[in-house]
Protein backbone atom coordinates (compact mmCIF):
# COMPACT_ATOMS: atom_id res chain seq x y z
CA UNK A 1 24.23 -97.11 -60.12
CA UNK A 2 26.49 -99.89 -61.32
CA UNK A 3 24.87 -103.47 -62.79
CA UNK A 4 25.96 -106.63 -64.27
CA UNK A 5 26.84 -104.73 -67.47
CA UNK A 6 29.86 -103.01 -66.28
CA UNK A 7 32.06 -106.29 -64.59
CA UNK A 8 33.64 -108.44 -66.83
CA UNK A 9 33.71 -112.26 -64.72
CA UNK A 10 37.32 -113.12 -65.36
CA UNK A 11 38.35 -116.91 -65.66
CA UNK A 12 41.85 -118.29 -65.82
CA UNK A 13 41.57 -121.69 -67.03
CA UNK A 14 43.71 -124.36 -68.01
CA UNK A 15 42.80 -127.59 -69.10
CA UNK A 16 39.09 -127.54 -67.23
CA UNK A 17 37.11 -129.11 -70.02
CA UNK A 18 35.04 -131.04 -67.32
CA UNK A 19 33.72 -127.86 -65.67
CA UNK A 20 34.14 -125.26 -67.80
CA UNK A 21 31.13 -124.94 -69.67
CA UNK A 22 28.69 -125.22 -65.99
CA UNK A 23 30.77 -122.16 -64.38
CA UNK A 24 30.61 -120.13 -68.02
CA UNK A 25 26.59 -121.01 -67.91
CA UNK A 26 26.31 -120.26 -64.37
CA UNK A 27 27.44 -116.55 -64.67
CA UNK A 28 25.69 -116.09 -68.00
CA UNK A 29 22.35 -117.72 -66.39
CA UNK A 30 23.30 -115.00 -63.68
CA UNK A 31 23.01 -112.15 -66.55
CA UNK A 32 26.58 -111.62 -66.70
CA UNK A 33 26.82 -110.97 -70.22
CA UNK A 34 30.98 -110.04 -70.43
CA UNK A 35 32.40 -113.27 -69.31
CA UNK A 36 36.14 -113.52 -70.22
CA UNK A 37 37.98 -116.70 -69.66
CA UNK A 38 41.48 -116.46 -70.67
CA UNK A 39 42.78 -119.95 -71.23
CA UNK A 40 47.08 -120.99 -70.36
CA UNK A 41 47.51 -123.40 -73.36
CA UNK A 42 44.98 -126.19 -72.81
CA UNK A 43 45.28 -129.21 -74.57
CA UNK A 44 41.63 -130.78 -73.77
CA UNK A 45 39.44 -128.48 -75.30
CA UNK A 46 38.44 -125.53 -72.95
CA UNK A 47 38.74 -122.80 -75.33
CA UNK A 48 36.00 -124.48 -77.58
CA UNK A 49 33.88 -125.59 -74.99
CA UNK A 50 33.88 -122.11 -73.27
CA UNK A 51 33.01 -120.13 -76.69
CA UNK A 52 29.88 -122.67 -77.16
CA UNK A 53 29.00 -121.41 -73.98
CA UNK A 54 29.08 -117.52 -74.68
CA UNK A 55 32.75 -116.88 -73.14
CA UNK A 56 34.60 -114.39 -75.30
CA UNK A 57 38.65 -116.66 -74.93
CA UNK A 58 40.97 -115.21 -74.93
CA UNK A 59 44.85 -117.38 -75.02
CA UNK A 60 47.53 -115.92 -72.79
CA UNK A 61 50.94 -114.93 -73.79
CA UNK A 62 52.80 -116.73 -70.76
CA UNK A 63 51.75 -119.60 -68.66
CA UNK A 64 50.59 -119.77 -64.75
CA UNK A 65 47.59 -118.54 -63.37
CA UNK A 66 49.06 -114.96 -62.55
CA UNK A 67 50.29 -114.25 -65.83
CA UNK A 68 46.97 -114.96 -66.80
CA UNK A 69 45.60 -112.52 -64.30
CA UNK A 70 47.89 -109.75 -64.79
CA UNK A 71 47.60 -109.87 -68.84
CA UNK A 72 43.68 -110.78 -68.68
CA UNK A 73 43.24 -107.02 -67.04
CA UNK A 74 45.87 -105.04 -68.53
CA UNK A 75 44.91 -106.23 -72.33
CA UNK A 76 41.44 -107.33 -72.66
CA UNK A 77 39.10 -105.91 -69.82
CA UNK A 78 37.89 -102.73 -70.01
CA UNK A 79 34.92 -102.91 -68.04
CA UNK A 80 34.95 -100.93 -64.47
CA UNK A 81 34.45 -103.83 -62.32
CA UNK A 82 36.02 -107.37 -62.63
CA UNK A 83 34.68 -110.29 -61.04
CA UNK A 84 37.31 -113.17 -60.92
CA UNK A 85 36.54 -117.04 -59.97
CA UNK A 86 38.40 -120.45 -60.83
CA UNK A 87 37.10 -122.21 -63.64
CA UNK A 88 36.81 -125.67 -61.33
CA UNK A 89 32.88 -125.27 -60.12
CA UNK A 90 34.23 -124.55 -56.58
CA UNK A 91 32.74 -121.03 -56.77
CA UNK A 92 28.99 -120.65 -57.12
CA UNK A 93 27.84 -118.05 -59.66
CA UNK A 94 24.63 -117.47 -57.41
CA UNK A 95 26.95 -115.51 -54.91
CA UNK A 96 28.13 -112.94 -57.21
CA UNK A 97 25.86 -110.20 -55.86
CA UNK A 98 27.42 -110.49 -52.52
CA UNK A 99 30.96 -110.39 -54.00
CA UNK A 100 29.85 -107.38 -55.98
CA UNK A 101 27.64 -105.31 -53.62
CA UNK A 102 30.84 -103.58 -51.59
CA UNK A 103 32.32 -102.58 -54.91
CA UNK A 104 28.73 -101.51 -56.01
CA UNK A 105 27.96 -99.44 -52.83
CA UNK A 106 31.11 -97.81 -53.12
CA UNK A 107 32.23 -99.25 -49.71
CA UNK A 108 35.48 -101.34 -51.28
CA UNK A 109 37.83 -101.58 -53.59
CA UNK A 110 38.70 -105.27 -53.68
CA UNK A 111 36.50 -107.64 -52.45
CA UNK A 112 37.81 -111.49 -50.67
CA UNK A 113 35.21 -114.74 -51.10
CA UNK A 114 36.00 -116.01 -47.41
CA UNK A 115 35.46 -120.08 -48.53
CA UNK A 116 36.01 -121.23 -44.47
CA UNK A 117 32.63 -119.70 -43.95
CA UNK A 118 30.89 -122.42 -45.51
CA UNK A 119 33.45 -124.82 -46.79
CA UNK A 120 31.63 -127.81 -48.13
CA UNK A 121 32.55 -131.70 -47.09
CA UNK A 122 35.49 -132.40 -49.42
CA UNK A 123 35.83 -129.36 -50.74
CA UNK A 124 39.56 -129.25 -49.07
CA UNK A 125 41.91 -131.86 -47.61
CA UNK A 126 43.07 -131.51 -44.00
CA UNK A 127 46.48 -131.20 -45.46
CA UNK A 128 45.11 -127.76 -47.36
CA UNK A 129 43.24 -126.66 -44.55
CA UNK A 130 46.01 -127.00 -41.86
CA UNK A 131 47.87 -124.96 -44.74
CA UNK A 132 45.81 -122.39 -45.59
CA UNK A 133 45.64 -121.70 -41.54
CA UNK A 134 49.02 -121.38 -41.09
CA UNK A 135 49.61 -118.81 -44.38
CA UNK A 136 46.82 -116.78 -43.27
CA UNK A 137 48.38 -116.64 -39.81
CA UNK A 138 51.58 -115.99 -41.65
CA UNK A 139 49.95 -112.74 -43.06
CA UNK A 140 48.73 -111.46 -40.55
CA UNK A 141 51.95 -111.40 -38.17
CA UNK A 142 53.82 -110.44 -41.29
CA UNK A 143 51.68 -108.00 -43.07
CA UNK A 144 49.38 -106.76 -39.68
CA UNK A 145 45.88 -107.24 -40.65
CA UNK A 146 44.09 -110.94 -40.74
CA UNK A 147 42.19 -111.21 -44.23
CA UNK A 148 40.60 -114.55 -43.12
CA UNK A 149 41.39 -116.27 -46.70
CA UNK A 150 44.11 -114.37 -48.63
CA UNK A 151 44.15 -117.68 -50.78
CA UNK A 152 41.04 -117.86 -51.92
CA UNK A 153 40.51 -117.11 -56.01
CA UNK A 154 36.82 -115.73 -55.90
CA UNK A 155 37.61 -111.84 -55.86
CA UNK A 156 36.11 -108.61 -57.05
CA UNK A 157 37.75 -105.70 -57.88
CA UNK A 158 37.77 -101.69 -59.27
CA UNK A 159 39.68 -102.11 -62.77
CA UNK A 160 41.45 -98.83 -61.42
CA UNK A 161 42.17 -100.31 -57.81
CA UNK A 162 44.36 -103.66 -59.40
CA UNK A 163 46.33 -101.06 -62.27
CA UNK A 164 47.66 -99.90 -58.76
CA UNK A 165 49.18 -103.15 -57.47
CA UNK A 166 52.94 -104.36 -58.39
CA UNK A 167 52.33 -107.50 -59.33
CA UNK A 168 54.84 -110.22 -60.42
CA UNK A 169 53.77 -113.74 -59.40
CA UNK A 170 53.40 -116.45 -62.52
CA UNK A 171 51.30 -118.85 -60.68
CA UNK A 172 49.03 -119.18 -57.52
CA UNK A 173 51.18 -116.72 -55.43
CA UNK A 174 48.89 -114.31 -57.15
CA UNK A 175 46.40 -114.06 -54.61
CA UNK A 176 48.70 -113.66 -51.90
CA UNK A 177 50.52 -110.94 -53.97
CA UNK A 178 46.86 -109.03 -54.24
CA UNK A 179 46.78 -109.26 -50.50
CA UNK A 180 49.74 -107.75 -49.81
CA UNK A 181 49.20 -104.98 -52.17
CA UNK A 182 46.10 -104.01 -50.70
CA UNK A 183 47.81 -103.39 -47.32
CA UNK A 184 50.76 -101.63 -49.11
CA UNK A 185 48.74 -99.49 -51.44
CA UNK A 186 45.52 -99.00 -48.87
CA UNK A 187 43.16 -100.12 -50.23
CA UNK A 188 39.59 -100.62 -48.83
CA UNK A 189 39.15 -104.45 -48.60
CA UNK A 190 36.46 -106.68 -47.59
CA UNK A 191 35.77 -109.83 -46.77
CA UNK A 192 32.98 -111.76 -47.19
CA UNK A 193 31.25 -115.13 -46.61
CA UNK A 194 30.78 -117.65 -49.52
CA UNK A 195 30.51 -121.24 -49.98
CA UNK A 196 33.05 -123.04 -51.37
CA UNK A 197 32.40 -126.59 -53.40
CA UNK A 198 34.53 -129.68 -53.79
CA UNK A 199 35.99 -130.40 -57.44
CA UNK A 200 33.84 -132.29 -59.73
CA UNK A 201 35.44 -135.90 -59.03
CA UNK A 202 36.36 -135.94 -63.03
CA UNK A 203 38.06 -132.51 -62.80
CA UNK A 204 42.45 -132.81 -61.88
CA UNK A 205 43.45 -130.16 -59.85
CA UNK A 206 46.43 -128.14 -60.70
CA UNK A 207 47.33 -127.31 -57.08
CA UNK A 208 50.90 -128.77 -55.70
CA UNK A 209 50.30 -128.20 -52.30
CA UNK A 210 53.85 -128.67 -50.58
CA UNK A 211 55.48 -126.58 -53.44
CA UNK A 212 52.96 -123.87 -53.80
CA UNK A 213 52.24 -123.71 -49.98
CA UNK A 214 55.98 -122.80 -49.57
CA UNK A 215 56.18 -120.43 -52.54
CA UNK A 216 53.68 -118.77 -50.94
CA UNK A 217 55.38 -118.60 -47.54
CA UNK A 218 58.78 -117.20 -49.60
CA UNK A 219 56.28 -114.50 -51.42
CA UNK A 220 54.95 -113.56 -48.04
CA UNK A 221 58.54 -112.92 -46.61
CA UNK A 222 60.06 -111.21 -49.73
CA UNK A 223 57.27 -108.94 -50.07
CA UNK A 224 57.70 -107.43 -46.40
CA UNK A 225 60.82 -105.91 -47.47
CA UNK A 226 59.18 -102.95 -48.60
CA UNK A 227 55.70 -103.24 -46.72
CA UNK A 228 56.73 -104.02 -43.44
CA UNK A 229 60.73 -103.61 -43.24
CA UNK A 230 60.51 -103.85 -39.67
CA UNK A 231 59.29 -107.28 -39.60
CA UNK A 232 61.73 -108.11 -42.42
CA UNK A 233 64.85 -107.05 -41.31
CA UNK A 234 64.09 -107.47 -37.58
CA UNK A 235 63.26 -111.10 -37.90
CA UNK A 236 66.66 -111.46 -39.07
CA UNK A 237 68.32 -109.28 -36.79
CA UNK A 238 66.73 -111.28 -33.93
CA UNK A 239 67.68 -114.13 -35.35
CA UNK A 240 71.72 -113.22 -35.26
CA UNK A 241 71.41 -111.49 -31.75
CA UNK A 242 70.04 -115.21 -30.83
CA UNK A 243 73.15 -116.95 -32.63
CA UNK A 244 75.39 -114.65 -30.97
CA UNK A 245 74.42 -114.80 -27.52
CA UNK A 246 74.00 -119.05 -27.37
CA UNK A 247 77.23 -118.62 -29.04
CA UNK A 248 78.57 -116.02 -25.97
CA UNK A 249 77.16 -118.62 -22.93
CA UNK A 250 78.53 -121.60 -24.50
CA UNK A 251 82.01 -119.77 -24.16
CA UNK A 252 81.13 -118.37 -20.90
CA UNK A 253 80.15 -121.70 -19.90
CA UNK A 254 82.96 -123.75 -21.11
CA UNK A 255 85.54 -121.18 -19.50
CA UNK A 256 83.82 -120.92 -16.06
CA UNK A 257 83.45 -124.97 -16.09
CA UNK A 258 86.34 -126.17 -17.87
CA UNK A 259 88.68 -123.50 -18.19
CA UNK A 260 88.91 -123.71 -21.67
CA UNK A 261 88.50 -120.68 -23.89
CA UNK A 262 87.39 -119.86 -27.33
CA UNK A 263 88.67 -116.99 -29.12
CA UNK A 264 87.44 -117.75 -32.14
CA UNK A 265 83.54 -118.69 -31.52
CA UNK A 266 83.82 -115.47 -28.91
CA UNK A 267 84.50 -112.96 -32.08
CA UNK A 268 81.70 -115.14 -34.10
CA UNK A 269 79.26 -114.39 -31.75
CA UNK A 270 80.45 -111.03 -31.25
CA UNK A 271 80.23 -110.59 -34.61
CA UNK A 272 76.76 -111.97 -35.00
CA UNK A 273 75.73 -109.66 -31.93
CA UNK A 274 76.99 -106.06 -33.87
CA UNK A 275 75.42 -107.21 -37.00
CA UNK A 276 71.88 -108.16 -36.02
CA UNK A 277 72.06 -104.66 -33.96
CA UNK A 278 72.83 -103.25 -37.36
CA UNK A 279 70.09 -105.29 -39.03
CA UNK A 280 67.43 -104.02 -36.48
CA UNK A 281 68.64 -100.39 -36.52
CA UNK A 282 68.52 -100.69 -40.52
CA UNK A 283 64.78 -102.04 -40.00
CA UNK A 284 63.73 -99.30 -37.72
CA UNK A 285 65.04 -96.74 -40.26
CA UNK A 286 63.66 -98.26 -43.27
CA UNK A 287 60.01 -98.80 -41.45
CA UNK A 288 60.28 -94.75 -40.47
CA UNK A 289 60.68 -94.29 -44.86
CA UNK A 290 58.02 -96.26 -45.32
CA UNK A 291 55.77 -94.68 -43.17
CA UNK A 292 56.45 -91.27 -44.31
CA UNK A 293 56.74 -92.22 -47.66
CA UNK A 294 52.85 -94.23 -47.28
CA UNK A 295 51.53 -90.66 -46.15
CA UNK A 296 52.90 -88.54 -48.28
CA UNK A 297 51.15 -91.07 -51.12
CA UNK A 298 48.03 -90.88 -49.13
CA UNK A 299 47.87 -87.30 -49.17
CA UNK A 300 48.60 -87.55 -53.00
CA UNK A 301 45.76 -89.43 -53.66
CA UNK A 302 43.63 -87.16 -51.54
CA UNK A 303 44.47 -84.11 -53.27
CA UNK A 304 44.48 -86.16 -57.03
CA UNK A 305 40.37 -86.96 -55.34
CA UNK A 306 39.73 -83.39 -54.63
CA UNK A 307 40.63 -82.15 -58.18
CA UNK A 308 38.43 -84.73 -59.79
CA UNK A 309 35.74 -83.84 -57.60
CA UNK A 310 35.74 -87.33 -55.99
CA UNK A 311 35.43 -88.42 -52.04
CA UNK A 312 38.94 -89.53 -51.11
CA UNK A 313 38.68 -93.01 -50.03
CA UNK A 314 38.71 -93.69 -46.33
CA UNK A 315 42.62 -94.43 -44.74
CA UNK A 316 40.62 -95.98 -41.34
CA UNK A 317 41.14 -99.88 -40.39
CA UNK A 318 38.11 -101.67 -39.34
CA UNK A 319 37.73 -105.13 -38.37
CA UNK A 320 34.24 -106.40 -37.56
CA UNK A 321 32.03 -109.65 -37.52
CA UNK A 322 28.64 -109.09 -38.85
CA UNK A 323 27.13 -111.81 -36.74
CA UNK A 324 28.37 -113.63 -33.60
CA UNK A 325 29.25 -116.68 -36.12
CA UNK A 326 31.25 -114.87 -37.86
CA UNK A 327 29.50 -116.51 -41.13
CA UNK A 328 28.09 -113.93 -42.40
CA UNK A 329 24.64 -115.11 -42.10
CA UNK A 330 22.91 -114.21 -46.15
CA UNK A 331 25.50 -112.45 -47.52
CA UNK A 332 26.57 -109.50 -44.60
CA UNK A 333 29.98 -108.37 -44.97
CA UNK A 334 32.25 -109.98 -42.77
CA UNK A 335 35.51 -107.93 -42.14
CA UNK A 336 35.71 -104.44 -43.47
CA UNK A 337 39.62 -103.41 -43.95
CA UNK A 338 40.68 -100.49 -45.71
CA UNK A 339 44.53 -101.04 -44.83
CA UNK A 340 46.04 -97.53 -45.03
CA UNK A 341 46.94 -97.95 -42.00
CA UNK A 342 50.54 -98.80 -40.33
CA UNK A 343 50.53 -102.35 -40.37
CA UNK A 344 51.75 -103.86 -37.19
């Protein structure tokens, strides 16, 4: 059975000399004895701080928070598990266990704090909240399956289950890219309910929200190309069938009115007609790759199981609230995905 001594708690920091030594504390005071924080460059004295606290620091080779990530995991973990929080105090170290129990149990292979469950006053502006809403919502008509908080930065994770994700995002688009390769790759997922504090009022955020909230849109878009061409291609397809046919009545209109014509703006919107036709067609071809190309990995994996002598992981999608709430109540899971599944 797997304990505290096989998860390494993983903490990007940068610049969090206010908070830095409570959160290392916290998961030490927690018995997490491997507690990693990987520090982007700070100028304020969070590497020292953290070491007096029993953090083995590490300093990253790039800069943004999912550089950090990415080169945290592929160079200096090793343990099988990796619990990852922000090193702002917003997460509580007390909740660990039920970020950790799914992976423990064998029931998931990444794990999602949902911080709406019990967000406390202050912890988030209206501004952030409103956006947060609207990229989750984003996700889910993009990607097919509604995580609750894609955005959120406590996670837990297999070390084996994040070496399969293509990840490429240098700053907070990194939790958005995990989400999205969960669904890709199929991985079982969870969700569950945690509380999420406001900032110490002597810590500075790092956040941009206008700036980050629409890299994260852009990151959401780009990475349907190849997880849900349908969507991506078909948006835009839709899009130039639109232009073409308010194109086609305003010609219509303006030649059954006023008897005046327009060549040009008629082959425009011709044009635009035949291409997003094309677009759509493209889309439904590329989704009908994807698929087969999804299941054929599936079956892969399955077969790579059976040789090991391992239980190949469930492919099923389930969605379910484990009290009326939807909270959660002490710690109950509250959304079970394992996203192998077409998305829709």
């Amino acid at each position: 059975m797997a304990d505290r001594d096989d998860v390494c708690v993983l903490l990007p920091a940068y610049d969090e000399a206010e908070t830095i030594e409570r959160v290392v504390s916290g998961f030490r005071d927690q018995g997490f004895g491997n507690v990693l924080v990987i520090d982007g460059g700070s100028t304020d004295g969070t590497p020292d701080i953290a070491r007096e606290a029993g953090a083995r620091v590490v300093e990253q080779q790039g800069s943004g928070k999912g550089q950090a990530v990415r080169e945290a995991v592929a160079r200096h973990v090793d343990a099988e598990f990796v619990l990852m929080a922000d090193a702002d105090e917003t997460y509580r170290a007390d909740e660990a266990d039920r970020m950790l129990e799914p992976l423990f149990e064998g029931r998931a292979d990444h794990v999602i704090g949902n911080r709406f469950a019990d967000m406390r006053p202050g912890a988030m502006t209206r501004l952030n909240q409103v956006g947060n809403k609207v990229i989750n919502w984003a996700f889910s008509v993009i990607h097919g399956h509604y995580l609750t908080d894609i955005l959120s930065g406590y996670r837990a994770f297999t070390r084996e289950s994040f070496q399969r994700l293509s990840l490429s995002s240098e700053g907070f688009g990194i939790e958005t890219e995990m989400a999205v390769e969960c669904v890709k790759h199929g991985l079982r997922t969870e969700v569950v309910p945690i509380t999420y504090e406001p900032r110490p009022d002597e810590s500075e955020t790092n956040l941009r929200p206008f700036r980050d909230g629409g890299t994260i849109i852009v990151t959401l878009y780009r990475m349907a190309k190849t997880n849900n061409p349908l969507f991506y291609f078909g948006s835009v397809g839709f899009g130039s069938i639109g232009l073409g046919v308010a194109l086609g009545a305003f010609v219509v209109y303006d030649w059954v009115v006023n008897s005046i014509s327009h060549e040009v703006v008629a082959m425009v919107g011709g044009i635009a007609i035949v291409l997003g036709i094309q677009l759509l067609m493209f889309g439904v071809l590329s989704d009908m790759i994807v698929t087969v190309n999804r299941e054929q990995t599936r079956r892969l994996e399955d077969i790579a199981h059976r040789l090991g002598g391992q239980q190949p992981p469930s492919a099923a999608v389930e969605f379910g609230d484990s009290d009326e709430d939807g909270t959660g109540g002490d710690g109950d899971t509250e959304t079970a995905v394992s996203a192998g599944d077409r998305q829709g």
